[in-house]
Protein backbone atom coordinates (compact mmCIF):
# COMPACT_ATOMS: atom_id res chain seq x y z
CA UNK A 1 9.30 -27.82 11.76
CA UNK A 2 8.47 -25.61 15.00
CA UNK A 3 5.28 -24.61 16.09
CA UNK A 4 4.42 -22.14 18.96
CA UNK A 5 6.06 -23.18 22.62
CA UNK A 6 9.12 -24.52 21.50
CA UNK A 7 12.41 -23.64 22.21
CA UNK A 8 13.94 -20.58 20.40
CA UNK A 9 16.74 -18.29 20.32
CA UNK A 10 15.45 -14.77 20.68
CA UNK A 11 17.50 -12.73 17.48
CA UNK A 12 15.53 -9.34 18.03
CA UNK A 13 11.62 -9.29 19.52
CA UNK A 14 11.24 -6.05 19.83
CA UNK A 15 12.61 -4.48 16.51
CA UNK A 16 10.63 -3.44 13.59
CA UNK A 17 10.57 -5.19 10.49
CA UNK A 18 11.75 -4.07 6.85
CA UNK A 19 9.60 -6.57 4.69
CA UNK A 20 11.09 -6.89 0.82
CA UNK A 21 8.45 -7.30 -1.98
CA UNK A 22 9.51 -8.33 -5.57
CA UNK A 23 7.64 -7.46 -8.22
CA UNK A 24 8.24 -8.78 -12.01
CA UNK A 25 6.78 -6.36 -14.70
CA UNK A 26 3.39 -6.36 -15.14
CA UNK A 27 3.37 -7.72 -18.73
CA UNK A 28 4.72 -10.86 -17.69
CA UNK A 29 3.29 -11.40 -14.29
CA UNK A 30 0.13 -13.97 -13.33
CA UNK A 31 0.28 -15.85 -16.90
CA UNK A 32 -1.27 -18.41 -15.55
CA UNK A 33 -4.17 -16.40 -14.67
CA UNK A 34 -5.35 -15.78 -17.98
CA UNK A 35 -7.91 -18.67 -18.91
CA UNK A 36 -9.78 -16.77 -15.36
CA UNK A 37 -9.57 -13.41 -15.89
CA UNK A 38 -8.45 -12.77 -19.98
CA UNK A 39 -5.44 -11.49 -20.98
CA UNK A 40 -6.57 -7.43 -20.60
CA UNK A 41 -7.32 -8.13 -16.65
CA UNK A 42 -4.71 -10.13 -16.03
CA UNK A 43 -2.22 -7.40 -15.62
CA UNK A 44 -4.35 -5.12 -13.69
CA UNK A 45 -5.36 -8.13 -11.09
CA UNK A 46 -1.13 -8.15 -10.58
CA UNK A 47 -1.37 -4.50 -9.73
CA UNK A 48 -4.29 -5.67 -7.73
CA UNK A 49 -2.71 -7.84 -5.83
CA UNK A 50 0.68 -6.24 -4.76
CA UNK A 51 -1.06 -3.28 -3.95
CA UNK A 52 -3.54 -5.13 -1.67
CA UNK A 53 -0.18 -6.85 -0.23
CA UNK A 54 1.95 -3.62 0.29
CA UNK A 55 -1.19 -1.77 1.49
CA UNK A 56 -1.91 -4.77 4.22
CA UNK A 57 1.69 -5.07 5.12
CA UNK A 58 2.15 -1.37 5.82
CA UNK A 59 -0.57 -1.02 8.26
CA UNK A 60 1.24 -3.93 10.14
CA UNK A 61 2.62 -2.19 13.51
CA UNK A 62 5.03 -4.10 13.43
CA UNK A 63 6.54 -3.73 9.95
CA UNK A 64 8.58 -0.08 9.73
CA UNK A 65 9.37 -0.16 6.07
CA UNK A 66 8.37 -2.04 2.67
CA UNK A 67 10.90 -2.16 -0.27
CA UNK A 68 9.48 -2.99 -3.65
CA UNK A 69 11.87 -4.56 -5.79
CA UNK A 70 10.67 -3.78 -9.46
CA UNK A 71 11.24 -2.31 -12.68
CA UNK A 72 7.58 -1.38 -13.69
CA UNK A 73 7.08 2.14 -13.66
CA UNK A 74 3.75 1.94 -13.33
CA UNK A 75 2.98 -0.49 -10.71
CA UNK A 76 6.12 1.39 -9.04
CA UNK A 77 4.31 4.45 -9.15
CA UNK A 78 1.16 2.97 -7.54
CA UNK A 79 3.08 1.33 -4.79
CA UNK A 80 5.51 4.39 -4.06
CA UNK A 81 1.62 6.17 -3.43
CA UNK A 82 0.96 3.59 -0.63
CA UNK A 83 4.44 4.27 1.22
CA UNK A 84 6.54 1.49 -0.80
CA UNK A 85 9.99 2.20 -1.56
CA UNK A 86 10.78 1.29 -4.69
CA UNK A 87 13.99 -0.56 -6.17
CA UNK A 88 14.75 -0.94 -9.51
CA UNK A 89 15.57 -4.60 -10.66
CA UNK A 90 19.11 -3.94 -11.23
CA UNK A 91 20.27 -7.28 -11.09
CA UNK A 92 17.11 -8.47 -13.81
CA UNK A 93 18.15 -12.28 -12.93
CA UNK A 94 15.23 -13.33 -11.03
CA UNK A 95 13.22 -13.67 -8.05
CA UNK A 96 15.91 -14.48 -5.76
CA UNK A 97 18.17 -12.45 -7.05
CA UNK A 98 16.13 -9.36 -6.96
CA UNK A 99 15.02 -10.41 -3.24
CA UNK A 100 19.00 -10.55 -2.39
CA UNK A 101 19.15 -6.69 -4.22
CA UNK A 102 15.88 -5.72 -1.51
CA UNK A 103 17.93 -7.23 1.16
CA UNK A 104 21.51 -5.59 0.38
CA UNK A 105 18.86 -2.34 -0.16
CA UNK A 106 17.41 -2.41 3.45
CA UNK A 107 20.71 -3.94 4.93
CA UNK A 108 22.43 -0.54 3.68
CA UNK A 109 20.19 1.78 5.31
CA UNK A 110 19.47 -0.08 8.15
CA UNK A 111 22.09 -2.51 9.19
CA UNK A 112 20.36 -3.90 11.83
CA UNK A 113 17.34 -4.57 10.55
CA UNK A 114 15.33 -8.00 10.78
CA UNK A 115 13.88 -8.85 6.88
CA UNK A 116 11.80 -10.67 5.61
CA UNK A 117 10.63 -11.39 2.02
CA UNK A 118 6.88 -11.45 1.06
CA UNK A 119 5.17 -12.23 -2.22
CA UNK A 120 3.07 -9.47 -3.73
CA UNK A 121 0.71 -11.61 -4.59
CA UNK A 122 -1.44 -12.26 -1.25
CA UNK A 123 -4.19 -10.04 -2.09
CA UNK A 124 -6.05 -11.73 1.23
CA UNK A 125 -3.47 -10.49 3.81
CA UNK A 126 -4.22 -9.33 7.02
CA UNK A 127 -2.34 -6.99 8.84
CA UNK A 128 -2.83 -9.07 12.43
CA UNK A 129 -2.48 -12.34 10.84
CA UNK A 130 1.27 -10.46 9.44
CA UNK A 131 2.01 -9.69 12.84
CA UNK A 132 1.53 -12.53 14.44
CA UNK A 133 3.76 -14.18 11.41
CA UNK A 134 6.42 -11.64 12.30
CA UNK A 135 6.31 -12.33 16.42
CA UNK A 136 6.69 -15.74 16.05
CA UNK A 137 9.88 -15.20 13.45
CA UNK A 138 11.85 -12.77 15.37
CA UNK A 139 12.87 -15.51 17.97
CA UNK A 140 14.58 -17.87 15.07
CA UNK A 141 17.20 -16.22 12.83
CA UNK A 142 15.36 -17.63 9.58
CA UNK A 143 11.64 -18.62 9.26
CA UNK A 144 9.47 -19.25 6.68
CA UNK A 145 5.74 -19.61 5.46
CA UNK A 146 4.80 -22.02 3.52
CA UNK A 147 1.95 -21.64 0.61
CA UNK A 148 -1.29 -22.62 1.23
CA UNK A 149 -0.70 -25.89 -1.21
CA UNK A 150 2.74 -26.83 1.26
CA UNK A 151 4.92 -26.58 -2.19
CA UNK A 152 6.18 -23.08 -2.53
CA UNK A 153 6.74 -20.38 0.34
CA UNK A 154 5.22 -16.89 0.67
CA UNK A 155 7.27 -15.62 3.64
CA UNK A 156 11.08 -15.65 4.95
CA UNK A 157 12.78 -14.24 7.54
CA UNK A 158 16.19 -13.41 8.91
CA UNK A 159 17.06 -11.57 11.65
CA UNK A 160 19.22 -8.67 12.52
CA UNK A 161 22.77 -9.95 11.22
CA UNK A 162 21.61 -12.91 9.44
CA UNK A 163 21.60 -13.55 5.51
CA UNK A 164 17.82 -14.13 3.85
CA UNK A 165 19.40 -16.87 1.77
CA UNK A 166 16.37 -17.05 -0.54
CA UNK A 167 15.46 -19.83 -2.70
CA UNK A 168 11.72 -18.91 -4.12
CA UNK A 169 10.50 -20.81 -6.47
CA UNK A 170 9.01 -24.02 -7.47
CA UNK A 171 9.15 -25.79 -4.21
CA UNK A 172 10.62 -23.30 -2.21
CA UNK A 173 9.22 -24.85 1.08
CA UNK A 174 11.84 -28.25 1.06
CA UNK A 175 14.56 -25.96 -0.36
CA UNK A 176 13.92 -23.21 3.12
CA UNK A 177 13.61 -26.53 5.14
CA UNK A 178 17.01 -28.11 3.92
CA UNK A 179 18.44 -24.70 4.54
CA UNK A 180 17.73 -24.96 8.20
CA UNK A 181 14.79 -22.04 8.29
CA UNK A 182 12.28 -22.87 10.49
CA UNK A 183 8.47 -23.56 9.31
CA UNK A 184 5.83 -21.44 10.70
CA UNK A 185 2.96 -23.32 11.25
CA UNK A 186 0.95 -21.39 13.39
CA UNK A 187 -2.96 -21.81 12.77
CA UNK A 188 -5.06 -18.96 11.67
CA UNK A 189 -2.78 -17.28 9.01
CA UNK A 190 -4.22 -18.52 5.91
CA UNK A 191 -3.83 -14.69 4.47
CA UNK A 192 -0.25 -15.28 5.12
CA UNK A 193 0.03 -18.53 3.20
CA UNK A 194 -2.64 -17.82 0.12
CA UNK A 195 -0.70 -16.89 -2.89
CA UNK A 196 -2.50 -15.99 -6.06
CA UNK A 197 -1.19 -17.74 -9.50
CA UNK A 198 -4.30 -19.56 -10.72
CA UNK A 199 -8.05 -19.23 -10.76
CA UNK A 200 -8.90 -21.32 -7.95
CA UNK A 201 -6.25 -19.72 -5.90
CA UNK A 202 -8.54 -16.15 -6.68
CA UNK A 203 -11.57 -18.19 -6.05
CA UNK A 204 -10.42 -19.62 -2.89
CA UNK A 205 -9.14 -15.87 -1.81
CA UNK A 206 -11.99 -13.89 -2.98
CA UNK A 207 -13.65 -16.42 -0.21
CA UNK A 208 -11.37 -15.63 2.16
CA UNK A 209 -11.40 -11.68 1.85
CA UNK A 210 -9.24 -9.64 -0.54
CA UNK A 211 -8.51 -5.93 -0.24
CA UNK A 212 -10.45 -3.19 -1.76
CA UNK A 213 -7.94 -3.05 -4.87
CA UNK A 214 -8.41 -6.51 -5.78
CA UNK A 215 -12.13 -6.64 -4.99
CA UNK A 216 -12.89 -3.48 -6.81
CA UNK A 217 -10.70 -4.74 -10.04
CA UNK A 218 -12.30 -8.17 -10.06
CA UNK A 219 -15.62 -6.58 -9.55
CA UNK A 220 -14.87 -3.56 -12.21
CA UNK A 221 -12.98 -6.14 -14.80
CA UNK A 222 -10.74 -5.34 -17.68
CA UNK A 223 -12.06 -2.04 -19.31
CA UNK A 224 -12.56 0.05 -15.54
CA UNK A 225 -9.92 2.83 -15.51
CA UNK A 226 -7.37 2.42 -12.76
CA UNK A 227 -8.40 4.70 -9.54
């Protein structure tokens, strides 16, 4: 674990970021949502909530380009409208797998890039609390944020040359530790670290802040069209 004013080795500070976003399809993300929002809103929050993330993420200065990794056409479509590239799910064998597709996608067009995966499900984000996130990563070749309960991760970096190595999922954060990515624990990024799978978590962010998407869904509820 590293926090700020330790010893690093620089990768790349100065180059922008490509930040990969996976996105299951709608139908079958947020289940766990449900006895919160029903099972008609549930969907729509998902939308909600990546598009919150992507929109947040691209008005980060330091972020240059956002791949969504998805194969819903619709939430595709909505992201694409923010600036998202979108990439279908080719592999269709799970969250890492379709974060390891993003990377090979970004690492194809830009060889030199520095990554970093991001949930789509941090409808809280801020843009300077992102960059500050992305500062502190680009002097270790892999970094990571852990979730706001210290189980699961929400962030990972590698740096120009170095392989993501992802392992999302259940708790992600000892798995990224034993890997030898270094924890970010910098204060004041709790939009970075607040993941959204239950009702408290949308409690706890809906006190925190969400985006306009979110808070106009949540507000609006199930039977709202889409704007």
């Amino acid at each position: 674990m590293r926090t700020e004013g330790e010893t690093a080795t620089n990768t790349d500070p100065t180059g922008r970021w490509a930040l990969v976003v996976p996105l299951k399809p709608l139908a079958r993300a947020k289940s766990r949502l449900v006895p919160a929002s029903g099972a008609l809103l549930r969907p729509r929050l998902a939308l909600a909530f990546a598009r919150d993330t992507v929109a947040a993420a691209l008005s980060c200065p330091a972020v240059a380009d956002v791949v969504v990794v998805t194969d819903d056409t619709v939430a595709g479509s909505a992201l694409a409208a923010l600036g998202a590239r979108i990439v279908p799910d080719t592999p269709a064998a799970g969250l890492n797998a379709a974060l390891a597709h993003g990377e090979r996608a970004v690492r194809a067009a830009r060889p030199g890039a520095a990554l970093a995966a991001l949930n789509a499900d941090l409808p809280a984000l801020r843009a300077a609390e992102l960059s500050r996130v992305l500062e502190f990563s680009a002097a270790f070749p892999r970094a990571f944020v852990p979730d706001a309960a210290g189980i699961g991760t929400t962030f990972l970096s590698a740096g120009p040359g170095v392989e993501l190595r992802p392992a999302f999922g259940g708790r992600s954060r000892s798995c990224h530790l034993a890997s030898g990515a270094v924890e970010i624990t910098l204060p004041g990024i709790d939009s970075v670290r607040r993941d959204v799978d239950t009702g408290e978590d949308l409690r706890v962010a809906l006190a925190l802040g969400v985006g306009p998407f979110t808070a106009g869904r949540w507000a609006a509820g199930a039977f709202a069209p889409e704007r």
